[in-house]
N, C-alpha and C. Protein backbone atom coordinates (compact mmCIF):
# COMPACT_ATOMS: atom_id res chain seq x y z
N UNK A 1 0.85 -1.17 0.00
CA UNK A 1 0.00 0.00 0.00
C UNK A 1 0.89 1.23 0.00
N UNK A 2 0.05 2.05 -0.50
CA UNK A 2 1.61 3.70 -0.91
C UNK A 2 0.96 4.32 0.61
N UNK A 3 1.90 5.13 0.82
CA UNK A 3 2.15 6.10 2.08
C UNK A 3 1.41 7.58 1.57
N UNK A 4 0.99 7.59 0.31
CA UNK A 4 0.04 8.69 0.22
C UNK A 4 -1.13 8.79 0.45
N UNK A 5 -1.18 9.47 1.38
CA UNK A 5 -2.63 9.88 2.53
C UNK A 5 -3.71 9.84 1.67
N UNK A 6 -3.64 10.35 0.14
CA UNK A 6 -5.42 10.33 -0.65
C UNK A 6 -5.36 8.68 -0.67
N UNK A 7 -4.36 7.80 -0.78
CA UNK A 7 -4.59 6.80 -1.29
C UNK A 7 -4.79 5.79 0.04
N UNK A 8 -4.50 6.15 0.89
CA UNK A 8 -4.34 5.63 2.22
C UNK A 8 -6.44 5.82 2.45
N UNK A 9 -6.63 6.75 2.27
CA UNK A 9 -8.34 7.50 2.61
C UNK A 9 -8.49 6.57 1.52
N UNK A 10 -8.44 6.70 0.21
CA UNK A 10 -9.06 6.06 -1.10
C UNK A 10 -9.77 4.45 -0.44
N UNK A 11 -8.37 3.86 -0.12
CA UNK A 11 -8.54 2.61 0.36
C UNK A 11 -9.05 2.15 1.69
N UNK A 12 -9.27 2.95 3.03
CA UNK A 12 -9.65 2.77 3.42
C UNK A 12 -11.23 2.93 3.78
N UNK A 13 -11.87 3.99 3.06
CA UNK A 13 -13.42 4.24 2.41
C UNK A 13 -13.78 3.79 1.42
N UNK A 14 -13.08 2.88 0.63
CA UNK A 14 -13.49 1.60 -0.70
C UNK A 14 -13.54 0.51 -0.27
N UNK A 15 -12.57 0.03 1.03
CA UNK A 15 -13.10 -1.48 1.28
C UNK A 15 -12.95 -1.63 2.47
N UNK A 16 -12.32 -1.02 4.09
CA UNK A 16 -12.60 -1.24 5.08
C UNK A 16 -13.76 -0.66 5.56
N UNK A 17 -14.21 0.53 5.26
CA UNK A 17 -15.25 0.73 6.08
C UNK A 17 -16.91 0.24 5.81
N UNK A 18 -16.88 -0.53 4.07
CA UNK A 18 -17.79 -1.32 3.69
C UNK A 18 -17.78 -2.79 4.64
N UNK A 19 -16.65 -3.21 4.82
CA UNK A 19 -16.50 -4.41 5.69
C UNK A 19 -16.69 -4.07 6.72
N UNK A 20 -16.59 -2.90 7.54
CA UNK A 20 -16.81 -2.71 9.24
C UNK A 20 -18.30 -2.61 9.08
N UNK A 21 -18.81 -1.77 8.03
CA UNK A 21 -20.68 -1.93 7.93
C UNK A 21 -21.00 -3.30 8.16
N UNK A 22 -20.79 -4.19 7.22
CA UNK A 22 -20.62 -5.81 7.27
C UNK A 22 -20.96 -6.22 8.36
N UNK A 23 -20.18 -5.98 8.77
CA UNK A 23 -19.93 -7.11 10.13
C UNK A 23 -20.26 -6.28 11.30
N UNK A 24 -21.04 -4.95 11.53
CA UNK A 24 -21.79 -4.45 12.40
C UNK A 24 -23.25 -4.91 12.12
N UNK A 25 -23.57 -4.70 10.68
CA UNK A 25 -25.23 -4.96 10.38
C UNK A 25 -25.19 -6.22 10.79
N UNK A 26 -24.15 -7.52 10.41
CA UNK A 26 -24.19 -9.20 10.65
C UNK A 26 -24.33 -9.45 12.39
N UNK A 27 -23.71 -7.91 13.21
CA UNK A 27 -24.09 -8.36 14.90
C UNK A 27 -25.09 -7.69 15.05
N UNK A 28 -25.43 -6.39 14.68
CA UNK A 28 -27.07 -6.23 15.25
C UNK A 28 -27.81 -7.18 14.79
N UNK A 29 -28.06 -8.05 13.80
CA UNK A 29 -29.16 -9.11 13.50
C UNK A 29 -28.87 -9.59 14.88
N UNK A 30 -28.09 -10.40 14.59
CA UNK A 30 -27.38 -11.58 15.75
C UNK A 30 -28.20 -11.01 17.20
N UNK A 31 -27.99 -10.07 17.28
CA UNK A 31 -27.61 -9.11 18.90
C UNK A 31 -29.27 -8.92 18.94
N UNK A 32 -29.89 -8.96 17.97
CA UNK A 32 -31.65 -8.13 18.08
C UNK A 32 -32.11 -9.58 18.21
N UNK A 33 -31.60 -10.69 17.39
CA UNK A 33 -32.05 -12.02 17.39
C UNK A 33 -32.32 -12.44 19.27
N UNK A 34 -31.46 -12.13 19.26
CA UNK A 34 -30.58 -12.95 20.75
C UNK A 34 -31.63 -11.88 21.72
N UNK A 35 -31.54 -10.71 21.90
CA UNK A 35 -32.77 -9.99 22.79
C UNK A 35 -34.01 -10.33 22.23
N UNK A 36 -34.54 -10.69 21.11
CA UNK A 36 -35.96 -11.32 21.15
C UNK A 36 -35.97 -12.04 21.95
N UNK A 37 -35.38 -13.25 21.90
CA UNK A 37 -35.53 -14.96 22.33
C UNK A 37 -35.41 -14.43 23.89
N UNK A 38 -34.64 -13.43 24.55
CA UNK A 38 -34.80 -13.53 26.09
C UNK A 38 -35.82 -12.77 26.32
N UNK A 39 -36.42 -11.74 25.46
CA UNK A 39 -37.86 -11.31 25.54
C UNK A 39 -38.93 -12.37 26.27
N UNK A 40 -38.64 -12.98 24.94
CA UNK A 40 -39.76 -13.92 24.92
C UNK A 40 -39.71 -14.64 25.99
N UNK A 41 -38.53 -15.14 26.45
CA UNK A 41 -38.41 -16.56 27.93
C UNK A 41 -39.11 -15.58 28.63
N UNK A 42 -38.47 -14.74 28.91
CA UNK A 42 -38.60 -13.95 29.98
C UNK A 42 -40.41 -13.66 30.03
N UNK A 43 -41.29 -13.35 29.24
CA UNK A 43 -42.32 -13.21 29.10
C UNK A 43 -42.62 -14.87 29.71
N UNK A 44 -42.69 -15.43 28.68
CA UNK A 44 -43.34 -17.27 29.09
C UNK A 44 -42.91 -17.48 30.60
N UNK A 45 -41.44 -17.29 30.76
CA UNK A 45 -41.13 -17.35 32.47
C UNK A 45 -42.53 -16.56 33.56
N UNK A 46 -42.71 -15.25 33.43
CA UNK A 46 -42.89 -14.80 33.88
C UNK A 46 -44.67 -15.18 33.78
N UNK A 47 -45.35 -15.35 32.58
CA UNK A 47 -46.51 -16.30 32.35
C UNK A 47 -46.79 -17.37 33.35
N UNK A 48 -46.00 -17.73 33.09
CA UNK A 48 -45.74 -19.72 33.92
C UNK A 48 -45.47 -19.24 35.61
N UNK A 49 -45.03 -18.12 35.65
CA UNK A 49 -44.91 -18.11 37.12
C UNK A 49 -46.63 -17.82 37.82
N UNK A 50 -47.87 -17.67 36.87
CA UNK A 50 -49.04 -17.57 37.68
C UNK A 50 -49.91 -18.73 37.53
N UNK A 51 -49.27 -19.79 37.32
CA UNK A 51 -49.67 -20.88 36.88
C UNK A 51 -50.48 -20.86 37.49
N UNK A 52 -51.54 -21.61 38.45
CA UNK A 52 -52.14 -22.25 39.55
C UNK A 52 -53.09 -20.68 39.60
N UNK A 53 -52.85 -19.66 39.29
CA UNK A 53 -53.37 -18.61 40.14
C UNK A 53 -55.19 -18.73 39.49
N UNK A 54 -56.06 -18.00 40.39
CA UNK A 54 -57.31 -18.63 40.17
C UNK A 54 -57.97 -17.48 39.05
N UNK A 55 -58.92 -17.66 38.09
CA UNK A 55 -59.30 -16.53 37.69
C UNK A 55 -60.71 -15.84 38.09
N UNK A 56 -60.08 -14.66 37.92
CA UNK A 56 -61.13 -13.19 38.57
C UNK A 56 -61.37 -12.22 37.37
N UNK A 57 -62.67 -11.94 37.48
CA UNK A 57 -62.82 -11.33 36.31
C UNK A 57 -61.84 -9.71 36.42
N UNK A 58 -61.54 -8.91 35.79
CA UNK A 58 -60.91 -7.88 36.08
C UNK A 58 -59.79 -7.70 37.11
N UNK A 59 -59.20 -8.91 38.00
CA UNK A 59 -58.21 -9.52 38.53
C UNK A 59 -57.02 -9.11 38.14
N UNK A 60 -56.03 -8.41 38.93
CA UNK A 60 -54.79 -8.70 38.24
C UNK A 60 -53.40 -8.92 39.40
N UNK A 61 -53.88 -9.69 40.02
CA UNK A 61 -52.96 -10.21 40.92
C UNK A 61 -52.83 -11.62 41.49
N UNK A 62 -52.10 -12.55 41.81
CA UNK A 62 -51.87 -13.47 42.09
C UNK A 62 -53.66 -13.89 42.92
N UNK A 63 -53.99 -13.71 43.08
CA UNK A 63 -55.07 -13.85 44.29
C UNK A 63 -56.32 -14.11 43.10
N UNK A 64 -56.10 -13.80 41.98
CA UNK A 64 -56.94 -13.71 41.00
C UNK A 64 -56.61 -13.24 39.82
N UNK A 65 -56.64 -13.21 38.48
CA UNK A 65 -56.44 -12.58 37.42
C UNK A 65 -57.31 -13.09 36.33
N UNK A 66 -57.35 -12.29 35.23
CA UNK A 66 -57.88 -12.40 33.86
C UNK A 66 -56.87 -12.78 33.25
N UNK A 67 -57.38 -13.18 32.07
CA UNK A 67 -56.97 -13.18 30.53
C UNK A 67 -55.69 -12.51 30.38
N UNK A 68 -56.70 -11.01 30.05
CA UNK A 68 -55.71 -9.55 29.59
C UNK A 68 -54.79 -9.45 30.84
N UNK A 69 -54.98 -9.41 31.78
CA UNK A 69 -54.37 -8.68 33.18
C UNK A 69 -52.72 -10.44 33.03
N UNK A 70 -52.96 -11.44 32.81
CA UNK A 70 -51.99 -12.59 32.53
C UNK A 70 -50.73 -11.54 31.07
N UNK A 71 -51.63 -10.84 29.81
CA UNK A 71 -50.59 -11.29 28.99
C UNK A 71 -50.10 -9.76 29.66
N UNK A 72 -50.77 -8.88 29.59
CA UNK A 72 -50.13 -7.33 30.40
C UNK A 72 -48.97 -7.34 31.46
N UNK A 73 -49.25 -8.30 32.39
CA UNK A 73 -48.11 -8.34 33.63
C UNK A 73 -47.07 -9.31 32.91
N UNK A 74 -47.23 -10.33 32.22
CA UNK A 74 -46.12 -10.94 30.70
C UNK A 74 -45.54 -10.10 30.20
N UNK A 75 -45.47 -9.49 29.67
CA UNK A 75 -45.35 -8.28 28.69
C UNK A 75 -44.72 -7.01 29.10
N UNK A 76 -45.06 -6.89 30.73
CA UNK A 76 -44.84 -5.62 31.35
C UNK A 76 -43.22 -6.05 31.94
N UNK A 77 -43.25 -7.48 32.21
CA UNK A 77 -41.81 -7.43 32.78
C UNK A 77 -40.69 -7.23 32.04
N UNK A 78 -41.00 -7.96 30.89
CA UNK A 78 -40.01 -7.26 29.54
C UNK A 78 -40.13 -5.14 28.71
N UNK A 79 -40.31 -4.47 29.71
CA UNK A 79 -40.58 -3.15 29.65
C UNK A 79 -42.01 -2.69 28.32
N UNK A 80 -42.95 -4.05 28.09
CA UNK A 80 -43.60 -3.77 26.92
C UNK A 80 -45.03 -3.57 27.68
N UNK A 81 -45.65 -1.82 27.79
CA UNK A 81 -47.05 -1.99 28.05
C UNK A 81 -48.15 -2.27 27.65
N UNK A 82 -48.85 -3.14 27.34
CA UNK A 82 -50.13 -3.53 26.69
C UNK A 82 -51.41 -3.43 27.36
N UNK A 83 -51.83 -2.64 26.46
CA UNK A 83 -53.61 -2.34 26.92
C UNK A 83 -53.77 -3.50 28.14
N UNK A 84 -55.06 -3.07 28.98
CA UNK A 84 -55.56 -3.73 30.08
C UNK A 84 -56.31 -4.60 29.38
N UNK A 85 -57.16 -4.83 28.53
CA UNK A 85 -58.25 -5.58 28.06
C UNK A 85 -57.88 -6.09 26.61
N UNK A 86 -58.57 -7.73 26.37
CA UNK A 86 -57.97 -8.44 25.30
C UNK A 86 -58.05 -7.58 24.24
N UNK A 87 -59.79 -6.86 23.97
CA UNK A 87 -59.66 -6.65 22.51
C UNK A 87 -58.75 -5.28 22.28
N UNK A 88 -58.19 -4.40 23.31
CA UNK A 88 -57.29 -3.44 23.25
C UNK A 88 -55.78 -4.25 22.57
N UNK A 89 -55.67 -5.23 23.41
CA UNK A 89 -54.80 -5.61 23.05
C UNK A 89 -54.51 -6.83 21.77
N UNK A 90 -55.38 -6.93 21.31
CA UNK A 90 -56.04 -7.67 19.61
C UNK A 90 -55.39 -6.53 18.94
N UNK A 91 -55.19 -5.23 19.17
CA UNK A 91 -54.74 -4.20 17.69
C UNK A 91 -53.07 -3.85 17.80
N UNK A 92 -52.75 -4.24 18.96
CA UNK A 92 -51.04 -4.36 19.08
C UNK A 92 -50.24 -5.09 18.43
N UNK A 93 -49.34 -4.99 17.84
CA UNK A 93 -48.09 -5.93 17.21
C UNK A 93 -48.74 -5.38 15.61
N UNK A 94 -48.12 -7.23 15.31
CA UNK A 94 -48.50 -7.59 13.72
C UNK A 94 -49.10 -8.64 13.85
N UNK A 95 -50.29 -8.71 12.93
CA UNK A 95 -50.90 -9.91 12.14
C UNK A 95 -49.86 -11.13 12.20
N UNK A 96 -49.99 -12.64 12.63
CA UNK A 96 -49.39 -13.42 11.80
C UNK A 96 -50.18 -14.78 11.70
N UNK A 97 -49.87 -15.34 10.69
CA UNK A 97 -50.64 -16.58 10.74
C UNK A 97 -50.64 -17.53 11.49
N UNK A 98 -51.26 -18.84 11.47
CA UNK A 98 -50.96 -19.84 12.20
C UNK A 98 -49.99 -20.55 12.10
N UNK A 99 -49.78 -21.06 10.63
CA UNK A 99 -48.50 -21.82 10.33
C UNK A 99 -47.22 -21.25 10.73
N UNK A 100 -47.03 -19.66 11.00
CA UNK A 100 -45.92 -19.02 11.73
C UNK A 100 -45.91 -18.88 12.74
N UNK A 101 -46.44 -19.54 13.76
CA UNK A 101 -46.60 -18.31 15.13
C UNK A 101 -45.25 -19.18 16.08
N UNK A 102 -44.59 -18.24 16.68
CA UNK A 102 -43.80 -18.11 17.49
C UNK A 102 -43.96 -18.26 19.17
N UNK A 103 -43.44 -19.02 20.09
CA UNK A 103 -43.28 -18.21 21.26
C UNK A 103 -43.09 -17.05 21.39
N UNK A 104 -44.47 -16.45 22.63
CA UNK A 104 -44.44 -14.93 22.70
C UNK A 104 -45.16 -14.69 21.84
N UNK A 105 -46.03 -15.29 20.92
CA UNK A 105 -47.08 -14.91 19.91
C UNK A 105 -48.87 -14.21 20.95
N UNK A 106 -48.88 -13.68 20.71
CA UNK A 106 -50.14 -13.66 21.44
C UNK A 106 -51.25 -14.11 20.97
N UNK A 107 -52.51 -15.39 20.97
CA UNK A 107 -54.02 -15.32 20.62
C UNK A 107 -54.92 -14.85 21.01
N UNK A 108 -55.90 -14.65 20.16
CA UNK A 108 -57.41 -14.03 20.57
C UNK A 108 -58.08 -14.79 20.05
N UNK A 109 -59.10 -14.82 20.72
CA UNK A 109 -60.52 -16.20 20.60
C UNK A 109 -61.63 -14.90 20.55
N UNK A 110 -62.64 -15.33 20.46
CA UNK A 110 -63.64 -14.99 20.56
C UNK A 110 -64.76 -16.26 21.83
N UNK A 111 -65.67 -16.12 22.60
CA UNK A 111 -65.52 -17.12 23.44
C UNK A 111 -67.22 -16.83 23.90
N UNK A 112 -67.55 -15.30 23.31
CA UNK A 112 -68.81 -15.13 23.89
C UNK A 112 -69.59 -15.36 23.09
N UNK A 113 -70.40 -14.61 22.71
CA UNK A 113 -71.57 -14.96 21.48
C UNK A 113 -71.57 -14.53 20.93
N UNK A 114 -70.85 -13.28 20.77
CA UNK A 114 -70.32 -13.08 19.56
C UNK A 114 -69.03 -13.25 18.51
N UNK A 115 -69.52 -13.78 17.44
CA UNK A 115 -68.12 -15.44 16.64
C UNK A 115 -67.00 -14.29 16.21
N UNK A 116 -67.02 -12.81 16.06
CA UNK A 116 -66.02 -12.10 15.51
C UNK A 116 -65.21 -11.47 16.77
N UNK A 117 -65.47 -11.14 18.04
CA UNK A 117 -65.50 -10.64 19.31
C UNK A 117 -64.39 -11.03 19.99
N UNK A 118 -63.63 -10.40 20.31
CA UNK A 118 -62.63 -10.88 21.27
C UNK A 118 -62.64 -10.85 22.49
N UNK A 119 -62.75 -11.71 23.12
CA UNK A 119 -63.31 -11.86 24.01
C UNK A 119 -61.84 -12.48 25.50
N UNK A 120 -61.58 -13.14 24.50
CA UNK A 120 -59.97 -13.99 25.33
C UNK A 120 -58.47 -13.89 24.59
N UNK A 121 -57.62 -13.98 25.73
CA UNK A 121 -56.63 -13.96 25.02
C UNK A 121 -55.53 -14.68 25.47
N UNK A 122 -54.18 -15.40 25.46
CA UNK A 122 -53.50 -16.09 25.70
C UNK A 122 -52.00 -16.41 24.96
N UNK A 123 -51.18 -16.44 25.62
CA UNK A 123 -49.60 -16.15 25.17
C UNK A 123 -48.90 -17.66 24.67
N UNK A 124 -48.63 -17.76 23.21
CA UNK A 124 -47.76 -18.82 23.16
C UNK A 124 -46.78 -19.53 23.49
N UNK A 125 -46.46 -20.60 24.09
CA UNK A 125 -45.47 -21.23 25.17
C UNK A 125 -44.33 -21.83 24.03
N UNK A 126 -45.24 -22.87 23.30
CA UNK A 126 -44.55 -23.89 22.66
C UNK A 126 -44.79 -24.41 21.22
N UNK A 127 -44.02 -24.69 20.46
CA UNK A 127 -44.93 -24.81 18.83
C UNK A 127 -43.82 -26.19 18.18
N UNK A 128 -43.62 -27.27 19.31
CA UNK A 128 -42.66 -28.16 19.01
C UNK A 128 -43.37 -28.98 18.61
N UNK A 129 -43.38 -30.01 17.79
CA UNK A 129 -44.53 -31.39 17.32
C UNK A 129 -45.48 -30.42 16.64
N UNK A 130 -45.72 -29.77 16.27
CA UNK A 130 -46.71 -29.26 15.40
C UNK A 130 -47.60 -28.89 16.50
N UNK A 131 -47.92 -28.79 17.70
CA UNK A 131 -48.57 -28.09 18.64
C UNK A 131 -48.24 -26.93 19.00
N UNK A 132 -49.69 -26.27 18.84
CA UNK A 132 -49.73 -24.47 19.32
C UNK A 132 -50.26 -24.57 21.03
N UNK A 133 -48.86 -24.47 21.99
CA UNK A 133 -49.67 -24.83 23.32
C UNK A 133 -49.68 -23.02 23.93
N UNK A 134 -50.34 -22.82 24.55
CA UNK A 134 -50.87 -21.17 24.74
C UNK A 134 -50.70 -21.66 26.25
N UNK A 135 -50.44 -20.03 26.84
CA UNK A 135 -51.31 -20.46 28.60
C UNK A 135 -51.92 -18.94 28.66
N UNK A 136 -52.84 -19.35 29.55
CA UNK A 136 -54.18 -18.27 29.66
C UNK A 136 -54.80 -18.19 31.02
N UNK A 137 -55.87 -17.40 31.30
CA UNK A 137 -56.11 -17.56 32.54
C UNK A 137 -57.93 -17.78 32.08
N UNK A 138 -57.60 -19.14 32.24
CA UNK A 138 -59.31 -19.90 32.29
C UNK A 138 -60.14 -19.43 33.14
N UNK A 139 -61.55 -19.51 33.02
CA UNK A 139 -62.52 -19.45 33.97
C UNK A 139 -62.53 -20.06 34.79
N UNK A 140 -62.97 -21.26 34.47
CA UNK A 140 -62.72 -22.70 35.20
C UNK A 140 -61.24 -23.68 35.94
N UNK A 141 -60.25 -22.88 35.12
CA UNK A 141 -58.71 -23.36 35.91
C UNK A 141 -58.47 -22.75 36.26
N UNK A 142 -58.31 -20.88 35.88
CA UNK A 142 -57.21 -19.84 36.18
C UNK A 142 -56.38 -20.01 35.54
N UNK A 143 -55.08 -19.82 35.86
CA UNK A 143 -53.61 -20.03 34.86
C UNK A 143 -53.71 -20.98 34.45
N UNK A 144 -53.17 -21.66 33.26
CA UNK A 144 -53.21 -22.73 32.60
C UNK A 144 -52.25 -23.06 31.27
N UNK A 145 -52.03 -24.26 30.56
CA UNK A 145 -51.83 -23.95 29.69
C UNK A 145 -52.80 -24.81 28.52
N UNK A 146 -52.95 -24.76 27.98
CA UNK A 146 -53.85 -25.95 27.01
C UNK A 146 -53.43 -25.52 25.09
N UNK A 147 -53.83 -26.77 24.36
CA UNK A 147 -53.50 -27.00 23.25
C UNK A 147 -54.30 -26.51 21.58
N UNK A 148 -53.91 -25.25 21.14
CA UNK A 148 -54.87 -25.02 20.24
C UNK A 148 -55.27 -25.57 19.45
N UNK A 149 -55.52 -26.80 19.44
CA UNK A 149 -55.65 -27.92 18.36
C UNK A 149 -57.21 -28.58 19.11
N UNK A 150 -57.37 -28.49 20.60
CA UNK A 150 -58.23 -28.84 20.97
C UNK A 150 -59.88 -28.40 20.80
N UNK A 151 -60.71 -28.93 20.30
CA UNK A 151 -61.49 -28.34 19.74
C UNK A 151 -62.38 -27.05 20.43
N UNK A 152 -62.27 -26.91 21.33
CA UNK A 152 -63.08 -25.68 21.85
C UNK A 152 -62.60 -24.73 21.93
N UNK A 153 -60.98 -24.54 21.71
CA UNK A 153 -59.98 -23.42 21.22
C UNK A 153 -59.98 -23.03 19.96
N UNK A 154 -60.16 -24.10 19.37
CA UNK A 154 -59.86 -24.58 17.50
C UNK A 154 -61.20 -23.34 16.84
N UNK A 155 -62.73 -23.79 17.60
CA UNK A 155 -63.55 -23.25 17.14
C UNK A 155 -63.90 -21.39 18.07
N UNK A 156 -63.39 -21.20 18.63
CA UNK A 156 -62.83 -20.08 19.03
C UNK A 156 -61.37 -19.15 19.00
N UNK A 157 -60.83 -19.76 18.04
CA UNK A 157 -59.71 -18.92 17.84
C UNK A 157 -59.95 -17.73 16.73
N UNK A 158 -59.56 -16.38 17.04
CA UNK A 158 -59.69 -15.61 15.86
C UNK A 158 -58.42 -15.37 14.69
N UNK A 159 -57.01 -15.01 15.59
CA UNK A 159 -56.42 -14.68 14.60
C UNK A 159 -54.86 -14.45 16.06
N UNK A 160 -53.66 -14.20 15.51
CA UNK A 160 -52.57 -14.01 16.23
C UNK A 160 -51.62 -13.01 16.41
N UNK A 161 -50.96 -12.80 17.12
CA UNK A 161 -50.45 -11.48 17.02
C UNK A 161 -49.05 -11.51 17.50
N UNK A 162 -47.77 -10.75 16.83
CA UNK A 162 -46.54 -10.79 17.18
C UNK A 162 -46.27 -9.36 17.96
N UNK A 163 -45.59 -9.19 18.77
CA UNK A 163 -45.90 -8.08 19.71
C UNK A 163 -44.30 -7.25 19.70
N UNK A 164 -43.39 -8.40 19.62
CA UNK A 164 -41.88 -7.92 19.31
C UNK A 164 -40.93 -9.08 18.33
C-alpha cells in the first residue's frame, strides 16, 4: 500500500469501512435475534410463574387474574405496556398466521356470542410437534396452559399477534 494519505483515505473508504458496515449490520441481526428470544423466555417465564393462580374477572394479581391482566403483567416485565383488556390488546403488534406463530405470539378467541368478538386472550409457550400450546387464565382453571388444536380453542380462535 503507498504512504500517500489520498490513497491511504481512497482505500480505506473503498473497502474497510464497507466491511466494518458488514460485520456491524451481521451483529445487530445476531444481537436483536438474541434480545428477542430472552424477551420472549422472559415473558413465558414470567406467564408460567401464575400458573395455579385462580381466575377473577378484572383480577390482576396473584389472588386472581384475567386473561388480559396474565398477557399485560407478561409483557410488562419485559418493559412492553399492553392495553388492560384483550380486545385493546387484539390491535397491538402484527398480524401473523398460524403456520408461523412463534413463542411470545399472542391469541385471541372470541368465546362469547359473539363469533367475531374478542373476548380472550392467551400467550404462546410452545410450537414443538406441530402443537400451538398457549397459557391463559381460564374461567374454570385460572392459569393454565392448554392446546390449540383442541377443539373448543380450535372453534374459538380468531387470529394471532406478534408483539416484538
Amino acid at each position: 500500500m503507498s504512504t500517500n494519505p489520498r490513497e491511504k483515505l481512497r482505500f480505506f473508504s473503498h473497502q474497510i469501512l464497507p466491511l466494518l458496515f458488514c460485520l456491524l449490520l451481521l451483529g445487530a441481526c445476531s444481537s436483536s435475534k438474541n434480545l428477542r428470544k430472552q424477551n420472549v423466555n422472559k415473558v413465558i417465564e414470567t406467564a408460567r410463574s401464575y400458573r395455579g393462580t385462580p381466575y377473577r374477572y378484572g383480577g390482576t394479581t396473584r389472588s386472581g387474574m384475567d386473561c388480559s391482566a396474565l398477557v399485560y403483567h407478561s409483557f410488562y416485565s419485559v418493559g412492553i405496556t399492553m392495553p388492560r383488556n384483550s380486545a385493546a390488546q387484539s390491535k397491538e403488534g402484527k398480524k401473523v398466521s398460524g403456520k408461523n406463530f412463534e413463542k411470545g405470539d399472542v391469541l385471541f378467541f372470541a368465546t362469547g356470542k359473539k363469533k367475531n368478538q374478542v373476548t380472550h386472550a392467551g400467550i404462546v409457550t410452545d410450537t414443538s410437534k406441530g402443537n400451538i400450546i398457549f397459557i391463559h387464565s381460564s374461567t374454570s382453571l385460572g392459569v393454565t396452559e392448554d392446546n390449540l388444536s383442541q377443539s373448543y380453542w380450535t372453534k374459538a380462535f380468531l387470529f394471532g399477534r406478534r408483539i416484538f
